[in-house]
Protein backbone atom coordinates (compact mmCIF):
# COMPACT_ATOMS: atom_id res chain seq x y z
CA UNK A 1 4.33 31.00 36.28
CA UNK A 2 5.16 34.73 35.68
CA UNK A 3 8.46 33.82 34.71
CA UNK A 4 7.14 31.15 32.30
CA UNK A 5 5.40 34.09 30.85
CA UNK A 6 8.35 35.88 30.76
CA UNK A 7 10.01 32.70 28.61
CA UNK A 8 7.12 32.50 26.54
CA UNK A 9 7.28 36.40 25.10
CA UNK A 10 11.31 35.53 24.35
CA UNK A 11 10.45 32.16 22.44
CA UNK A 12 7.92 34.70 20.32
CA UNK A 13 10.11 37.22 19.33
CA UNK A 14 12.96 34.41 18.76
CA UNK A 15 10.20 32.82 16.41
CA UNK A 16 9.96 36.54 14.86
CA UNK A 17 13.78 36.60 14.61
CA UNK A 18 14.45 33.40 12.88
CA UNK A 19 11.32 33.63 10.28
CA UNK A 20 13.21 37.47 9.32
CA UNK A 21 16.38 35.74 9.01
CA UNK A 22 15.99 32.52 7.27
CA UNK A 23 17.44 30.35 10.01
CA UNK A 24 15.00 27.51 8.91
CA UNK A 25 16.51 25.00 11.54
CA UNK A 26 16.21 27.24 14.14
CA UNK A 27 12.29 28.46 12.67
CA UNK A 28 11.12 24.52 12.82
CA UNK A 29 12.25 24.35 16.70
CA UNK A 30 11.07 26.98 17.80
CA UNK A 31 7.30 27.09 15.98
CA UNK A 32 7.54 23.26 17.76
CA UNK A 33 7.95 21.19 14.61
CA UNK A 34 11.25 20.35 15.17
CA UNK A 35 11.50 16.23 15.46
CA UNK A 36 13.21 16.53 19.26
CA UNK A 37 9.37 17.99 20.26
CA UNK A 38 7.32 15.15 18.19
CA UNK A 39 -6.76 39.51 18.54
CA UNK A 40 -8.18 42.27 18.01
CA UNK A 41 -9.38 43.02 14.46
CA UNK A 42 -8.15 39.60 13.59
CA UNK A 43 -10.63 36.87 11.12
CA UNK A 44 -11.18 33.77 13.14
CA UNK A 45 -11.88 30.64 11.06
CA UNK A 46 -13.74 27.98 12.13
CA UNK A 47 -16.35 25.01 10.66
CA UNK A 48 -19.90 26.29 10.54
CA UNK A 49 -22.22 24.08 12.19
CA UNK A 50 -25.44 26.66 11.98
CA UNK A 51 -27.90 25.13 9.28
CA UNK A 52 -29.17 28.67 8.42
CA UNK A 53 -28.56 32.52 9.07
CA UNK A 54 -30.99 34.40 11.72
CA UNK A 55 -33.25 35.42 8.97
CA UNK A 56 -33.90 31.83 7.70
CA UNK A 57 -31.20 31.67 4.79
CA UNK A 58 -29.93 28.23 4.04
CA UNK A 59 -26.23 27.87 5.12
CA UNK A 60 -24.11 24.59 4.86
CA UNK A 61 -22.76 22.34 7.62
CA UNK A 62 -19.69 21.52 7.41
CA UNK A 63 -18.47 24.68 5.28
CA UNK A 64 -15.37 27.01 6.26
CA UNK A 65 -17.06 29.99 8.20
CA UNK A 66 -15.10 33.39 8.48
CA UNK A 67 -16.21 37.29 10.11
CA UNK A 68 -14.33 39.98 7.74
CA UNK A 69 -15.01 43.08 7.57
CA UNK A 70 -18.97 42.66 9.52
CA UNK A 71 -19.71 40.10 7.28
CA UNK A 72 -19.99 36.48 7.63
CA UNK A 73 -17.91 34.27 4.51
CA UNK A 74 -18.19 30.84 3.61
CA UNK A 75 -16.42 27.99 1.50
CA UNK A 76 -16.59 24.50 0.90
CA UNK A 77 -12.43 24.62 1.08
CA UNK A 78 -10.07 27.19 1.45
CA UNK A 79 -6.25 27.74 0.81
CA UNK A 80 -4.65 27.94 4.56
CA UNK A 81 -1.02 29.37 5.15
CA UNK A 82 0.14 28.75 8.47
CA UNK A 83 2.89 30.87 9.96
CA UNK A 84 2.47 30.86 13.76
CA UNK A 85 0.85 28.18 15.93
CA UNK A 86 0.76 28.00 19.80
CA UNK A 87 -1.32 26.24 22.15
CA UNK A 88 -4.12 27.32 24.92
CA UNK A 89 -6.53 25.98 27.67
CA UNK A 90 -9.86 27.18 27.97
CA UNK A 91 -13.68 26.04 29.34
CA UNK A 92 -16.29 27.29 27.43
CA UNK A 93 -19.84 27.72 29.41
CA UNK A 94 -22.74 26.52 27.71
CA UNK A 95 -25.35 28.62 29.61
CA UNK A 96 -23.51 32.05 29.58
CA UNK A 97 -22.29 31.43 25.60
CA UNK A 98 -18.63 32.79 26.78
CA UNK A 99 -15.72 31.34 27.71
CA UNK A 100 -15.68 30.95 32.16
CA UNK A 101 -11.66 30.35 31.71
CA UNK A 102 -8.88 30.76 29.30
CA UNK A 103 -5.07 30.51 29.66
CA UNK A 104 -1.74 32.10 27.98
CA UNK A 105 -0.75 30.79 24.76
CA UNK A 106 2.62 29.07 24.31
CA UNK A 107 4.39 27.81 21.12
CA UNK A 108 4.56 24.05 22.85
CA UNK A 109 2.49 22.18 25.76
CA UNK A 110 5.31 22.19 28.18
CA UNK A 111 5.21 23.58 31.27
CA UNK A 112 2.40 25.70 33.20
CA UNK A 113 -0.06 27.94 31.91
CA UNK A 114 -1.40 30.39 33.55
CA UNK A 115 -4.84 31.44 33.27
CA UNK A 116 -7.66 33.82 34.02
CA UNK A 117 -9.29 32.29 37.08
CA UNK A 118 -5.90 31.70 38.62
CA UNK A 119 -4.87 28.61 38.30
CA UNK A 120 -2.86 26.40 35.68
CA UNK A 121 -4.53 24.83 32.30
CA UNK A 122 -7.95 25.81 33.36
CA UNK A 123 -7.87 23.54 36.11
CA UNK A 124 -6.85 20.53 33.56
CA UNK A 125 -5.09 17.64 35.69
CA UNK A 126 -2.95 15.09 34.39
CA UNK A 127 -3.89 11.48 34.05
CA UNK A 128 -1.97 10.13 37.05
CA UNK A 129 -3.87 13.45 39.03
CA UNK A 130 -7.07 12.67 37.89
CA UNK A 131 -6.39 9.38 38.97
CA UNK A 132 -6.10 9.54 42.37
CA UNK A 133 -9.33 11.40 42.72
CA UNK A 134 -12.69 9.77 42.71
CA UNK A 135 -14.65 9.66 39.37
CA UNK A 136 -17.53 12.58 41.07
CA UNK A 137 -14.67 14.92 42.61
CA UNK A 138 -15.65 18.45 41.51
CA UNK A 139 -11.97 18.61 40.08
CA UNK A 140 -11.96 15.85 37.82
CA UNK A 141 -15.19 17.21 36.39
CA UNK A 142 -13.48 20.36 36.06
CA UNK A 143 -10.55 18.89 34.54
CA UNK A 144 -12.40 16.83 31.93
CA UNK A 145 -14.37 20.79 31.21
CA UNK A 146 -10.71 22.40 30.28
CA UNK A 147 -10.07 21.92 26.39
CA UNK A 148 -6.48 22.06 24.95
CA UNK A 149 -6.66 24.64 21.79
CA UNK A 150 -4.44 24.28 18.80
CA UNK A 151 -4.17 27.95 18.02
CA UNK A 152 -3.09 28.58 14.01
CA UNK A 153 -2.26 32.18 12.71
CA UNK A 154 -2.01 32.19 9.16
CA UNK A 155 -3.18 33.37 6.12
CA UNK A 156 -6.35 32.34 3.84
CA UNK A 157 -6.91 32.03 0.29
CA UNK A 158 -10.04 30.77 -1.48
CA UNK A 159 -13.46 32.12 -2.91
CA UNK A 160 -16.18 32.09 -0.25
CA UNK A 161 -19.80 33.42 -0.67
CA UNK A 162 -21.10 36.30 1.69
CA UNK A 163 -23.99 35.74 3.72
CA UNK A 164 -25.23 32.73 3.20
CA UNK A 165 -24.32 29.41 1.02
CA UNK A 166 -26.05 31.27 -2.34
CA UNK A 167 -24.56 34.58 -1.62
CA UNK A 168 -21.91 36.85 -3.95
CA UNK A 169 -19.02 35.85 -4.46
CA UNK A 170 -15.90 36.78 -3.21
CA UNK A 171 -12.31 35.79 -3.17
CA UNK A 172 -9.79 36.19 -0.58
CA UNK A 173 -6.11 36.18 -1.29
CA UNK A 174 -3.90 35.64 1.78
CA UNK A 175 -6.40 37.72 4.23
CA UNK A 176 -4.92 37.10 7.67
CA UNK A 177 -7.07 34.96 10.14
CA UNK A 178 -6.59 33.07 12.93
CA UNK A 179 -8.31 29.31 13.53
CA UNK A 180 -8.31 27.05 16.70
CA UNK A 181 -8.52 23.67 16.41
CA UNK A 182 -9.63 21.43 19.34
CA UNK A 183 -11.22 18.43 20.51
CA UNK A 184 -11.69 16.31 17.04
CA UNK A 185 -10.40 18.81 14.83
CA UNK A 186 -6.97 18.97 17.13
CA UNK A 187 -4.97 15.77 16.22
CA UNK A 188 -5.41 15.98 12.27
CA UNK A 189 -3.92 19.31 11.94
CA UNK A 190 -1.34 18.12 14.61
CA UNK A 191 -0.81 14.98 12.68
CA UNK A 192 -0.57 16.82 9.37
CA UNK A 193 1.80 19.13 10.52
CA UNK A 194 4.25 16.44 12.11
CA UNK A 195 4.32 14.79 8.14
CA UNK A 196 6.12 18.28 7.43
CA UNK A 197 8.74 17.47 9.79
CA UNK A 198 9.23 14.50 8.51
CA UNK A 199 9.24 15.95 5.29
CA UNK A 200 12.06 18.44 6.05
CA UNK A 201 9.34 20.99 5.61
CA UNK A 202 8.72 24.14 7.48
CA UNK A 203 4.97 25.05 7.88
CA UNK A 204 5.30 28.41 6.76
CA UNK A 205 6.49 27.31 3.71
CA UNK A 206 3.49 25.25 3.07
CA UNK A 207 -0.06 26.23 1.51
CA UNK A 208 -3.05 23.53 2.76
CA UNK A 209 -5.89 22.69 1.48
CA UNK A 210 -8.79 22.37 4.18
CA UNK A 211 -11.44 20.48 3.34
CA UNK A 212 -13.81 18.67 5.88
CA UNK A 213 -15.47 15.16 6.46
CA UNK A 214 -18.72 14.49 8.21
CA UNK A 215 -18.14 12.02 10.94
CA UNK A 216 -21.24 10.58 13.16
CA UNK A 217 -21.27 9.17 16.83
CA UNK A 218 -24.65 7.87 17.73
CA UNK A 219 -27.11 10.39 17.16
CA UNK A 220 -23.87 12.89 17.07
CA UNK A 221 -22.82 14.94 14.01
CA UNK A 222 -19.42 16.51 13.23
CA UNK A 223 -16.62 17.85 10.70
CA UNK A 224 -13.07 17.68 11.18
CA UNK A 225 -10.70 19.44 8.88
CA UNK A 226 -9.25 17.52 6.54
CA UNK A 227 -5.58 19.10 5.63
CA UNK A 228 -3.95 18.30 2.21
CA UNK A 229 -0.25 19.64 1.15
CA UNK A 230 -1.57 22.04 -2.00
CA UNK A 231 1.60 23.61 -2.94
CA UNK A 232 4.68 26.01 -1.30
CA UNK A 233 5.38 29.51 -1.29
CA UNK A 234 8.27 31.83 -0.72
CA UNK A 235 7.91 33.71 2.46
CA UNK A 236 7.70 37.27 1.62
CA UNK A 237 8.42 40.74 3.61
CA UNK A 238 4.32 40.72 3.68
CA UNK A 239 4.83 37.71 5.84
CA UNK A 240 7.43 38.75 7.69
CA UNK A 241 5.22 41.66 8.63
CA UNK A 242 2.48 39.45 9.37
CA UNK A 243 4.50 37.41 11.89
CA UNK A 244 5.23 40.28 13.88
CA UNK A 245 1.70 41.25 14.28
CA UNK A 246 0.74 37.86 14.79
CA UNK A 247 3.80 37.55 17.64
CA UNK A 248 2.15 40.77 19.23
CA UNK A 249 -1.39 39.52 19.34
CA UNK A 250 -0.07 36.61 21.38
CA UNK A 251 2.02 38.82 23.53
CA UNK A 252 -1.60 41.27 24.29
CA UNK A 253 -3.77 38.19 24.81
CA UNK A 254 -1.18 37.13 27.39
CA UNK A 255 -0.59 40.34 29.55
CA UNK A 256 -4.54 40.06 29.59
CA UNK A 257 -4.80 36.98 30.87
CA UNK A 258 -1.65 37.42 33.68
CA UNK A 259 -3.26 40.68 34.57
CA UNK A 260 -6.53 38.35 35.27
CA UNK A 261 -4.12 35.50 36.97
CA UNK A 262 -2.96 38.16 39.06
CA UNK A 263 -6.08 39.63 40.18
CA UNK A 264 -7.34 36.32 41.00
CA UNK A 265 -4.38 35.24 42.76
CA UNK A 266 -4.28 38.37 44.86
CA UNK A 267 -7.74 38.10 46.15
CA UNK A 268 -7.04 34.32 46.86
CA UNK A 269 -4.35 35.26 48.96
CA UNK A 270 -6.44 37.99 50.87
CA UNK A 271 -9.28 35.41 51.35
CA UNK A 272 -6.47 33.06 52.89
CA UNK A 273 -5.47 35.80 54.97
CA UNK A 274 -9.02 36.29 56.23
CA UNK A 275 -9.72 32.58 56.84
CA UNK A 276 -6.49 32.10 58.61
CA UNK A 277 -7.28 35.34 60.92
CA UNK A 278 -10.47 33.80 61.72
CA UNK A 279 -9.32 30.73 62.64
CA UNK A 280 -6.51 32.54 64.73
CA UNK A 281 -9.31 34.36 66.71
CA UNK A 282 -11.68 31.07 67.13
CA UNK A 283 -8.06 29.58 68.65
CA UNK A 284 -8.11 32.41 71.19
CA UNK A 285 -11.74 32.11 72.13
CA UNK A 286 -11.53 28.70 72.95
């Protein structure tokens, strides 16, 4: 796994290399839309699902929801520029509010991914592993916890209101953020983005329009994003900077989560050592 690790920060700075050079071909492989593959500081995007702001302040469902600069920002639909995407694993725990695993992002889904509790995916099996386990093993349940994250860095464009949905307004013109789409909200940007590549179209070319649709299942409410082609745009040494810094958040986030995988692994081992020392001395008692 370290070694995938290892591969993973040389496919980043290849994605780096290709974006500063041009080499579209090469850019579309390696960002994973070629058609042979079918954060510190940083804005996080995300659908707001709150239906009002701690001091009672009417906020809209289903709105784009931002943190800049220590204040929250929302809008109905916002321009979205995507110029690096890579994937992730990660259980979130209800009770503690905070996420109990998380794994090292990778431009595609192949191969392992290490992550912080020391195992692969978060403990996510595959369908022929969950299989062969009864429906109540502890590791199926723990497999069905770990969710596959579609992580997009990018830039946003758009006028959002500050605070709350009758707040000032302000506009935003290609402020970086970063968004992660999962569970309902993973296959229509994964979907949208595999039209590019049929277009011929590299994704950092590309500005989208997100809007979002209210779905309902049973007494269950949601939004997914819903991704429109809005226009193109050159790519510009602004982006090329961006990319870099975008590359290097990746790389950080993943020496933090190896240096947890590590940690983990090592005591593992120890407690092995332990068990296997007691059971060595139970062998000479008897």
């Amino acid at each position: 796994m370290i070694n995938e690790l290892l591969d993973t920060s040389t496919e980043l700075d290849n994605i780096a290399n290709a974006f500063s050079s041009g080499d579209i071909e090469s850019l579309m492989e390696l960002s994973g839309q070629s058609e042979k593959q079918a954060q510190s500081g940083l804005s996080r995007m995300n659908i707001n699902y709150s239906e009002e702001t701690e001091d009672g302040k009417l906020l809209s469902r289903g709105f784009w929801k931002m943190y800049k600069d220590g204040q929250y920002l929302y809008a109905e639909s916002v321009e979205f520029r995507p110029l690096l995407r890579t994937y992730e694993w990660s259980v979130w725990d209800q009770e503690t509010g905070t996420f109990s695993s998380k794994s090292v992002q990778k431009p595609t889904l192949k191969g392992s991914f290490p992550d912080s509790t020391g195992g692969d995916k978060c403990g996510r099996l595959s369908r022929d592993e969950e299989e062969s386990l009864s429906s109540d093993d502890p590791r199926v349940l723990q497999s069905r916890a770990a969710v596959c994250n579609q992580v997009i860095y990018g830039t946003v464009s758009g006028t959002f209101k500050v605070g709350h949905q009758d707040g000032e307004e302000v506009t935003l013109d290609n402020s970086p953020v970063v968004s992660y789409f999962k569970k309902s909200g993973f296959r229509p940007i994964r979907e949208f983005i595999e039209s590019l590549t049929k277009q011929k179209k590299i994704m950092q070319h590309c500005v989208i329009k997100l809007n979002t649709d209210r779905k309902k299942n049973g007494g269950i409410v949601y939004w997914v994003p819903v991704p429109t082609l809005a226009g193109e745009a050159p790519i510009t040494e602004d982006d090329k900077n961006l990319m870099k810094m975008f590359t290097e958040t990746v790389k950080g986030h993943n020496e933090n989560i190896m240096n947890q995988y590590r940690e983990v692994s090592k005591m593992l081992m120890d407690q092995e050592d332990i068990d296997l020392a007691d059971d060595f001395k139970d062998d000479i008692a008897s």
